[in-house]
Protein backbone atom coordinates (compact mmCIF):
# COMPACT_ATOMS: atom_id res chain seq x y z
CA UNK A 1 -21.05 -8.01 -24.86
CA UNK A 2 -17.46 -7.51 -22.77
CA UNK A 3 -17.03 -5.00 -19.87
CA UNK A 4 -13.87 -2.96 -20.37
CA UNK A 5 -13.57 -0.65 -17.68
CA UNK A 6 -15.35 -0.19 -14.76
CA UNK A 7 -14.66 2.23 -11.38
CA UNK A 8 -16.51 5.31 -12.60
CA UNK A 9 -19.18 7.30 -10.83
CA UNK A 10 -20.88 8.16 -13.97
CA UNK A 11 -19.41 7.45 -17.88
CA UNK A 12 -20.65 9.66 -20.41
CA UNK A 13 -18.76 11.77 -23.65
CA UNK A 14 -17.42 8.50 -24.85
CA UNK A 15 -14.95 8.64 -27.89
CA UNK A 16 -12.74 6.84 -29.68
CA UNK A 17 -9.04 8.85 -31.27
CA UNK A 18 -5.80 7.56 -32.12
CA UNK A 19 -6.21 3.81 -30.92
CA UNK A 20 -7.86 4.65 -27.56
CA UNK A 21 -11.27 4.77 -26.10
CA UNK A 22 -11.85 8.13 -23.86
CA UNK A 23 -14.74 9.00 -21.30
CA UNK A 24 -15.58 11.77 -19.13
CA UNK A 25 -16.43 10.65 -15.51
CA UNK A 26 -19.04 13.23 -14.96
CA UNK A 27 -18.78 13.09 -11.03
CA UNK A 28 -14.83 11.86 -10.96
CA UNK A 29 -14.65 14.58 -12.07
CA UNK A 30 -12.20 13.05 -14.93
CA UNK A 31 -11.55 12.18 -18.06
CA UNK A 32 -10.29 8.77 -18.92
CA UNK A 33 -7.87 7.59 -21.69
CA UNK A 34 -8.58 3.47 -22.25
CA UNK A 35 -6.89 1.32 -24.34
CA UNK A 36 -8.54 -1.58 -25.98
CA UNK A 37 -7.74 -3.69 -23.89
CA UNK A 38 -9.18 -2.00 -21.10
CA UNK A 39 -6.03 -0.52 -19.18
CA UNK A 40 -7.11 3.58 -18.08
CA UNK A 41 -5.93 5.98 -16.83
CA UNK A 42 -6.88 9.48 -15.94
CA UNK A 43 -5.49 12.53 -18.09
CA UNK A 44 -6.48 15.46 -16.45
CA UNK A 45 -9.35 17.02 -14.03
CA UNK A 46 -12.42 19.20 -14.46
CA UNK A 47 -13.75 20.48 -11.29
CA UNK A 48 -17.06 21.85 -12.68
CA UNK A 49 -18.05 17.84 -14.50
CA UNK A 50 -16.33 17.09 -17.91
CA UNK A 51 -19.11 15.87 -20.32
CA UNK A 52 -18.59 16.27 -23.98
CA UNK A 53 -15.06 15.58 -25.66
CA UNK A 54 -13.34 16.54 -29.22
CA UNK A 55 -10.09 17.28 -30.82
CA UNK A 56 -8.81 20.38 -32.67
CA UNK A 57 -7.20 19.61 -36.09
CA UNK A 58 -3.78 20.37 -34.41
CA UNK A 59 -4.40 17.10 -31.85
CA UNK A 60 -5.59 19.60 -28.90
CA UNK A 61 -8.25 18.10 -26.88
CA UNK A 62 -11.32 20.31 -25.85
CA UNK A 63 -13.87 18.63 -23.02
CA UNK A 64 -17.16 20.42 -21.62
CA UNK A 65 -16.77 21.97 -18.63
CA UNK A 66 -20.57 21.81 -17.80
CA UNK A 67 -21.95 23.41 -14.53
CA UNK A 68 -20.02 26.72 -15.85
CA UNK A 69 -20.42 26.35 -18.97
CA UNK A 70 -17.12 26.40 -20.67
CA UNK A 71 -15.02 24.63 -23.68
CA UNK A 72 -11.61 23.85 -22.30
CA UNK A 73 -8.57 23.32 -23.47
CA UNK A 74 -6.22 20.17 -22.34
CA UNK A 75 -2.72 20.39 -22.33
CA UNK A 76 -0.17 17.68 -22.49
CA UNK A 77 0.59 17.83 -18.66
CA UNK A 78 -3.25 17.51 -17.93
CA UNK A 79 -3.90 21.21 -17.10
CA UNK A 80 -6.98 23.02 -18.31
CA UNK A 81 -7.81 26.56 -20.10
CA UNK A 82 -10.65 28.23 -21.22
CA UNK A 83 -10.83 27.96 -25.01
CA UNK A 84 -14.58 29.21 -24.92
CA UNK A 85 -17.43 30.36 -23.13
CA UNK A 86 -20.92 29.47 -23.57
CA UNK A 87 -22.30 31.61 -20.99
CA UNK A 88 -23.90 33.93 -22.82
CA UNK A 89 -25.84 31.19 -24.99
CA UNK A 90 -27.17 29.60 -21.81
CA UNK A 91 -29.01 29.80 -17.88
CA UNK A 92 -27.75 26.34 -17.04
CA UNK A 93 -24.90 23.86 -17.97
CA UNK A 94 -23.49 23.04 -21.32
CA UNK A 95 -23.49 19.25 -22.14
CA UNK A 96 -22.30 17.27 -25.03
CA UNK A 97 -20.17 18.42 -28.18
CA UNK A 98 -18.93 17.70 -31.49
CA UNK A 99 -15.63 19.08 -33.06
CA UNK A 100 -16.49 19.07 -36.82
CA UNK A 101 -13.12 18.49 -39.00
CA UNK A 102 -12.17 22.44 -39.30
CA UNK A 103 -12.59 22.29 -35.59
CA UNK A 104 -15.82 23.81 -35.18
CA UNK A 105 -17.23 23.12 -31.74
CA UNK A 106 -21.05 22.49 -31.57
CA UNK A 107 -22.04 22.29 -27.75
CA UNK A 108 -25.86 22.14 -26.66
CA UNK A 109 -26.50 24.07 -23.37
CA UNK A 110 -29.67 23.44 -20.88
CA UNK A 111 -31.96 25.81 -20.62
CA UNK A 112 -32.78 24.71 -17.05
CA UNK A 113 -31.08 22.66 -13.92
CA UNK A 114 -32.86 19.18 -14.66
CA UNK A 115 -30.76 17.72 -11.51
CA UNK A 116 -32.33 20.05 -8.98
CA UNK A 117 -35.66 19.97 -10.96
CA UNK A 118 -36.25 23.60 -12.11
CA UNK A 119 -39.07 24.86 -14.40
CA UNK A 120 -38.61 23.39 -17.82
CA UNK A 121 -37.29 25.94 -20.16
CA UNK A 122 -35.67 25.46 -24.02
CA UNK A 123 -31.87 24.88 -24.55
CA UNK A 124 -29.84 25.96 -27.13
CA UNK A 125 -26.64 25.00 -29.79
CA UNK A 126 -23.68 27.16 -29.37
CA UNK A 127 -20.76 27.16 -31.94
CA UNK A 128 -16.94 27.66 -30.43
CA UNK A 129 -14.86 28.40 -33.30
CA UNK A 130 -10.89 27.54 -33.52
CA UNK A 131 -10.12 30.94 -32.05
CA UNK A 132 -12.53 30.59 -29.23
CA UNK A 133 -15.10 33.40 -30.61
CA UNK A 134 -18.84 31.44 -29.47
CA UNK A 135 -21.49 32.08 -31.40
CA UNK A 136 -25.47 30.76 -30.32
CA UNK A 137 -26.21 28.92 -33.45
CA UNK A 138 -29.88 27.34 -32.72
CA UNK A 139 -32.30 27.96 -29.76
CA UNK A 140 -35.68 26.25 -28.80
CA UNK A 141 -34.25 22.91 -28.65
CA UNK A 142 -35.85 20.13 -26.30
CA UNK A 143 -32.41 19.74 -24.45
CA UNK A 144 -30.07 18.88 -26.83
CA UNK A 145 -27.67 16.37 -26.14
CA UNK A 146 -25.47 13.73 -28.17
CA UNK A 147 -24.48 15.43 -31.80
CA UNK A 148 -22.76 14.30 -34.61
CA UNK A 149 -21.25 15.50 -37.98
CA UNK A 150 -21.75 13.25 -41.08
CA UNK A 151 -18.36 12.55 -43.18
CA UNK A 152 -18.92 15.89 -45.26
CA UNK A 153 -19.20 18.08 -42.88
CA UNK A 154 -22.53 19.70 -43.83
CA UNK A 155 -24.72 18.16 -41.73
CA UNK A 156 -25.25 18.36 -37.52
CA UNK A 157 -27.36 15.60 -36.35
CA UNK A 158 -28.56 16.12 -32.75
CA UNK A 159 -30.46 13.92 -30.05
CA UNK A 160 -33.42 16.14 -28.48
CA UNK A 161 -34.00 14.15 -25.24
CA UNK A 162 -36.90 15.70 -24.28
CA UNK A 163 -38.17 15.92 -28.00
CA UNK A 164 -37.88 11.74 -27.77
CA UNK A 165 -36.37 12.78 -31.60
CA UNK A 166 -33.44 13.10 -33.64
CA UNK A 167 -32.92 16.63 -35.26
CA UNK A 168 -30.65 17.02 -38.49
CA UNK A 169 -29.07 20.59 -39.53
CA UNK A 170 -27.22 21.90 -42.33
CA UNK A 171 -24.17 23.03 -41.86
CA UNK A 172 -23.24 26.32 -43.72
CA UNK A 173 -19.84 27.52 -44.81
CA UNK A 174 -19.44 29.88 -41.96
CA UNK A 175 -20.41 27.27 -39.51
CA UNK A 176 -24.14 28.76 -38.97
CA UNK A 177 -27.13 26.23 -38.98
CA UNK A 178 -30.16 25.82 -41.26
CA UNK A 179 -32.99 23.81 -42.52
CA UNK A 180 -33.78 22.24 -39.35
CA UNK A 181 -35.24 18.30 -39.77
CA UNK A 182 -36.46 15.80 -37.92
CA UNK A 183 -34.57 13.06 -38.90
CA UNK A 184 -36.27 10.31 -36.22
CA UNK A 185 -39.47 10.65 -33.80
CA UNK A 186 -39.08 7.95 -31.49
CA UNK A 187 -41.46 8.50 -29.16
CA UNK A 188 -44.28 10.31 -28.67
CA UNK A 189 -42.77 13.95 -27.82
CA UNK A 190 -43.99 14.86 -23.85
CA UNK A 191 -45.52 17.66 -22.58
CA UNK A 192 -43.48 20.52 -21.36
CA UNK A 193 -45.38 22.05 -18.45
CA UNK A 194 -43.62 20.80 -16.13
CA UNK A 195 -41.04 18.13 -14.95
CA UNK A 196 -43.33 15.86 -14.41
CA UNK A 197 -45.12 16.30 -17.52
CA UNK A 198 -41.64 16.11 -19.27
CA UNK A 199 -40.38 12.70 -18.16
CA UNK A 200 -43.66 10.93 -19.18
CA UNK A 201 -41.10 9.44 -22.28
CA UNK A 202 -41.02 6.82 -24.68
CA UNK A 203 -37.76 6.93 -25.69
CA UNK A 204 -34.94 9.73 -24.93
CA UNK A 205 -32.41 9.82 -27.04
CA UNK A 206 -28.97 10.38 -25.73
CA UNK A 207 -25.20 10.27 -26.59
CA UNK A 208 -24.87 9.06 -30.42
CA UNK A 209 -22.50 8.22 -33.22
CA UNK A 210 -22.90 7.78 -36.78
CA UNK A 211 -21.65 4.62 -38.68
CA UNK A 212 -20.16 3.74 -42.11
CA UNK A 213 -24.20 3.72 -43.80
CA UNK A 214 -25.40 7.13 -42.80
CA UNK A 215 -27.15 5.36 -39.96
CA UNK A 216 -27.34 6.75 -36.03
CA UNK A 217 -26.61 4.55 -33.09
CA UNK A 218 -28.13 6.22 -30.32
CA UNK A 219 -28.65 5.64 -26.32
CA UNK A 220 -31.82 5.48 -25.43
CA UNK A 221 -31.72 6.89 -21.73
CA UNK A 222 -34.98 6.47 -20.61
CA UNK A 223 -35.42 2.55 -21.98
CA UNK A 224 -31.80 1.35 -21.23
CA UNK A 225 -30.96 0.31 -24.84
CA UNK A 226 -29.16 1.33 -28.19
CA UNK A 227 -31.04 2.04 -31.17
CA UNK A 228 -29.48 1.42 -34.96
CA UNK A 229 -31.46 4.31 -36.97
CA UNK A 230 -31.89 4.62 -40.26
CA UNK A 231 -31.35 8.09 -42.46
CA UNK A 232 -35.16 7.72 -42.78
CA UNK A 233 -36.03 7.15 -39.21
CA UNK A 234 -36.43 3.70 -39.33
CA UNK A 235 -34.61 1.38 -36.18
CA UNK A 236 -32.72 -1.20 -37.92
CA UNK A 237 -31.34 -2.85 -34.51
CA UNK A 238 -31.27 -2.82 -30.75
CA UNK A 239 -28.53 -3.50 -28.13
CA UNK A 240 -29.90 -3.65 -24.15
CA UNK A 241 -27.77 -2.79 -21.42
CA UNK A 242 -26.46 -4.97 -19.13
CA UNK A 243 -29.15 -6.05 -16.41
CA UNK A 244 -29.81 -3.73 -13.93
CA UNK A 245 -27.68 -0.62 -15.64
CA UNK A 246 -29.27 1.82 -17.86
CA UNK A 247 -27.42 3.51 -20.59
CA UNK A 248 -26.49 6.91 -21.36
CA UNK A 249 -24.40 7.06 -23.85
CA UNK A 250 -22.28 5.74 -26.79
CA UNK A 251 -19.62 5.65 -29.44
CA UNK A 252 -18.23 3.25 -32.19
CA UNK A 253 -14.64 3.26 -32.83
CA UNK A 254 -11.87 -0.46 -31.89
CA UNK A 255 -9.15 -1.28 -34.10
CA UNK A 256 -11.32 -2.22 -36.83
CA UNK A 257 -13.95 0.69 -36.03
CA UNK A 258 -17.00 -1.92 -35.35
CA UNK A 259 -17.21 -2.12 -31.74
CA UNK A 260 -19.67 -0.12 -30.03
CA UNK A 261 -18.67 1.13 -26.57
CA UNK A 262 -21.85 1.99 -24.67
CA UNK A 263 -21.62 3.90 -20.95
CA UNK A 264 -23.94 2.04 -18.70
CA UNK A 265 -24.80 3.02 -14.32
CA UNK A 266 -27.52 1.99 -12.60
CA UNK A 267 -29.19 5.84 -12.70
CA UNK A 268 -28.08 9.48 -13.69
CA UNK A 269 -29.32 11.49 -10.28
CA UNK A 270 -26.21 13.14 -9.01
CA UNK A 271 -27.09 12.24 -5.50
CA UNK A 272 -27.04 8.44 -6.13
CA UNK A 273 -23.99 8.37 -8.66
CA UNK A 274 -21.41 10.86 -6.56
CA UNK A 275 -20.95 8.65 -3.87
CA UNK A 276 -20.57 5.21 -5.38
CA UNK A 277 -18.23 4.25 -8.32
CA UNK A 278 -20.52 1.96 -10.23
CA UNK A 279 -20.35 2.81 -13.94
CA UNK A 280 -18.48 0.76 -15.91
CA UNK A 281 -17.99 0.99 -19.96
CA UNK A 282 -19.41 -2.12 -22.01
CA UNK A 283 -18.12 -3.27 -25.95
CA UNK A 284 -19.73 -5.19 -28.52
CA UNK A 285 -18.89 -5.36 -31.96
CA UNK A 286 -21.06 -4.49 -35.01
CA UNK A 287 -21.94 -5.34 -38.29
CA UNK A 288 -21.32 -1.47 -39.71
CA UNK A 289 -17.99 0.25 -38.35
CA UNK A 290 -17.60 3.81 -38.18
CA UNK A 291 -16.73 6.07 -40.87
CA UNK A 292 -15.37 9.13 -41.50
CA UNK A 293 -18.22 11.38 -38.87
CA UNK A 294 -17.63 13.11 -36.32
CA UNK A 295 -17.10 12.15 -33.45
């Protein structure tokens, strides 16, 4: 395993379009464009925490602007607009996203403040379509985070940290979701009574990619690790994080499409990551590259 870059309060969103690596820096609050070779720099500011990233079909780039809940829009200069709101679909902050090929947005939204430690409530899966109209497209969700789109574009696979499972979806013509599947349990699902209750995990899946075979790489949050899954649930392989750093997300992409870029800090609490810049973006390569998924 390599470091590449390094200098961020907190990596997460990672991607990999048009010969570059890209991360949000949650707390920077930025979003990095990396080459592979390691050489970053930052292409524009969020002020309320980028997290998720995607690309319309035209080339536009779109990043989650979590604590208000928005999908914006990145220009070429760096500035930001609103392409769409998630407000409606949500109490708390939006998180990760996927941009499916017809540039379908699918971004899961808390249903409570886990940072300052609220009641556990549900989240939800809102849809931005390519003119901005936002549609809520699945609710009761154990905090959705990473999602991905398989290389037809009829399935939405989703990490449910708090489920300790991956969820699969079909994806109908119009966008809308159905037949809701567990695709993984890997862990024994907590308790939701409280936050206490809720962090008593096994595993908690995280940012995710799909590769080449159907299967899901996924960070494992709570355990520090990468999981290989199988499209029957099975883990195929591991990858730890580098001592002392846990990891919180992930993405396979490089040159060749085999090298898995994991984001790695020492924790996630806002409190200890805003102040220090100690996350730092690790490669490896793979057996599997990527395919044709999204993202």
């Amino acid at each position: 395993m390599e470091k590449l870059f390094d200098g961020g309060h907190f990596f997460e969103g990672p991607r990999w379009h048009d010969g570059h690596w890209y991360s949000s820096d949650l707390y920077g609050p930025k979003v990095y464009k990396i080459s592979p070779e390691g050489k970053g720099e930052a292409i524009c500011e969020v002020p309320n925490q980028p997290s998720g990233l995607g690309w319309l079909p035209d080339g536009t780039m779109l990043v989650v602007s979590m604590k208000d809940a928005q999908v914006m829009k990145v220009a070429g200069d760096g500035s930001i607009s609103v392409h769409g709101d998630c407000r409606p679909g949500t109490v708390s902050f939006a998180n990760d996203m996927v941009v499916d090929k017809l540039g379908r947005a699918y971004v899961g939204t808390f249903g409570f403040n886990l940072f300052e430690g609220e009641q556990p409530e549900r989240g939800a899966i809102s849809r931005v379509d390519p003119d901005g109209t936002v549609s809520v497209v699945a609710t009761g969700m154990d905090f959705p985070n990473g999602m991905a789109v398989s290389e037809d574009n009829n399935t939405l696979v989703v990490a449910e940290t708090f489920g300790s499972r991956l969820t699969t979806f079909s994806i109908n013509a119009d966008g809308s979701l159905q037949d809701k599947k567990t695709l993984g349990q890997l862990g024994k699902a907590p308790a939701w009574d409280s936050l206490e209750t809720l962090i008593q995990l096994e595993c908690a899946p995280d940012g995710l990619a799909l590769d080449a075979e159907g299967c899901v790489w996924v960070a494992d949050a709570w355990m520090a690790r990468a999981l290989r899954v199988s499209p029957s649930g099975d883990v195929l392989d591991e990858v730890k994080a580098p001592e002392g750093m846990g990891l919180f997300s992930l993405t396979l992409g490089g040159p060749n499409g085999n090298t898995l870029m994991i984001c790695c800090a020492p924790s996630f609490a806002d409190h200890e990551r805003k102040p220090v810049k100690e996350s730092e973006l690790w490669i490896q390569d793979v057996a599997v590259p990527r395919g044709d998924a999204r993202p």
